[in-house]
PDB file of N, CA and C in Angstrom:
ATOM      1  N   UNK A   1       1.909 -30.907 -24.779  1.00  0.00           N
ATOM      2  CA  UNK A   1       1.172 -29.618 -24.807  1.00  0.00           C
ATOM      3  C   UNK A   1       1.321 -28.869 -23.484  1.00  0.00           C
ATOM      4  N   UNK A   2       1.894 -27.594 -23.253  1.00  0.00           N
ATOM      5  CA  UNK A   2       1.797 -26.802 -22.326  1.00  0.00           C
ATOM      6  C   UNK A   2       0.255 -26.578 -21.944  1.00  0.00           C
ATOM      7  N   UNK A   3      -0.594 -26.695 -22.322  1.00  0.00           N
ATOM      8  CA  UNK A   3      -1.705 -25.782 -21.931  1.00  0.00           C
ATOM      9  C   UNK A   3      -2.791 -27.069 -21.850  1.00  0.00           C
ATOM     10  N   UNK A   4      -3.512 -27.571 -20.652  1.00  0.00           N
ATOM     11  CA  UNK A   4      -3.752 -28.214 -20.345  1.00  0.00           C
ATOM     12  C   UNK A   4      -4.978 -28.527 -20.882  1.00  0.00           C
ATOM     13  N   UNK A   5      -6.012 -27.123 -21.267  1.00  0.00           N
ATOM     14  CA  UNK A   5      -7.302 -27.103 -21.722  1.00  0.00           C
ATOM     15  C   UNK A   5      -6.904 -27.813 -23.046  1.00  0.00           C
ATOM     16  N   UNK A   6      -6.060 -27.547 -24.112  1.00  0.00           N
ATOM     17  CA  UNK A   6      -5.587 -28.069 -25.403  1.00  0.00           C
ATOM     18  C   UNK A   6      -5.463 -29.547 -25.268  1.00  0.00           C
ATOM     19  N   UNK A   7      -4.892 -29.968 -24.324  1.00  0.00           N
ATOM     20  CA  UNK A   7      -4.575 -31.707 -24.023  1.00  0.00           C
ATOM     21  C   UNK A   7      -4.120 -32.048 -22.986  1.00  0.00           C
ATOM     22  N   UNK A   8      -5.651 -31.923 -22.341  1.00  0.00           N
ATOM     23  CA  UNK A   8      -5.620 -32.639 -20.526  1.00  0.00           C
ATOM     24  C   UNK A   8      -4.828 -33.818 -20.642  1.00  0.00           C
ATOM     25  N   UNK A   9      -4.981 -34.879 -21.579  1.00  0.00           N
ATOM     26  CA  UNK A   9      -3.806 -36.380 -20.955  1.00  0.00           C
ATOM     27  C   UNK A   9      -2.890 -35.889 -21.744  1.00  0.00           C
ATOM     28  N   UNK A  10      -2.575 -35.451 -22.546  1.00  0.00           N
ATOM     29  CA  UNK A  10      -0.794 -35.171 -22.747  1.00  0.00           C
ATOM     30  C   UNK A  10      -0.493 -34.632 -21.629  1.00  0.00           C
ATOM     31  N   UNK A  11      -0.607 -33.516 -20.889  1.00  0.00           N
ATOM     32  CA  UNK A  11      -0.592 -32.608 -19.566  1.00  0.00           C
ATOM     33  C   UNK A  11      -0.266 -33.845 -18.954  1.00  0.00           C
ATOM     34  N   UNK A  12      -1.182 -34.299 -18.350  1.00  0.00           N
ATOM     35  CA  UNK A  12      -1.259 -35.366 -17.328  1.00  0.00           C
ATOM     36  C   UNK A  12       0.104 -36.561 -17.620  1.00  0.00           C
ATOM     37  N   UNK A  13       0.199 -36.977 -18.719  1.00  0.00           N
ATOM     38  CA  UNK A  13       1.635 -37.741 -19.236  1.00  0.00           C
ATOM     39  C   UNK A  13       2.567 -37.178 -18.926  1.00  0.00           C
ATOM     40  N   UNK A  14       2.658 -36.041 -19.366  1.00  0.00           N
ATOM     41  CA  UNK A  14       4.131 -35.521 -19.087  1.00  0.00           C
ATOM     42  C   UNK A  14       4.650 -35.542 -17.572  1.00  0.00           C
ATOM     43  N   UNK A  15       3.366 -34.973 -17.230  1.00  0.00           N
ATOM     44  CA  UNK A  15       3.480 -34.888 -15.243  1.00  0.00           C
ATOM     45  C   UNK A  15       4.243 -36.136 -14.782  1.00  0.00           C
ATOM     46  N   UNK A  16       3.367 -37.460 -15.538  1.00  0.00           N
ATOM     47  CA  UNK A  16       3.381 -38.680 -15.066  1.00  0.00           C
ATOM     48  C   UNK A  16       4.995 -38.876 -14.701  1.00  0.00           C
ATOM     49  N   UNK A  17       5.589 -38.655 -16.480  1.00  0.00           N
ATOM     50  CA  UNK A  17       6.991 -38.833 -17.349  1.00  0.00           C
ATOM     51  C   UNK A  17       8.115 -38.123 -15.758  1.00  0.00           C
ATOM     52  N   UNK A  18       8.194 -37.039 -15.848  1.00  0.00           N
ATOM     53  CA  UNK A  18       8.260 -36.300 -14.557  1.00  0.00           C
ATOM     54  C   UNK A  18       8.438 -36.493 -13.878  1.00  0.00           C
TER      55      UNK A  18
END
């Protein structure tokens, strides 16, 4: 998810992934 309010830990995963 681009939009962080929608899905703070997907957000945060991807960062992780990254």
């Amino acid at each position: 998810s681009s939009v962080p309010s929608a899905g703070d830990s997907e957000h945060k995963l991807s960062k992780a992934i990254k």
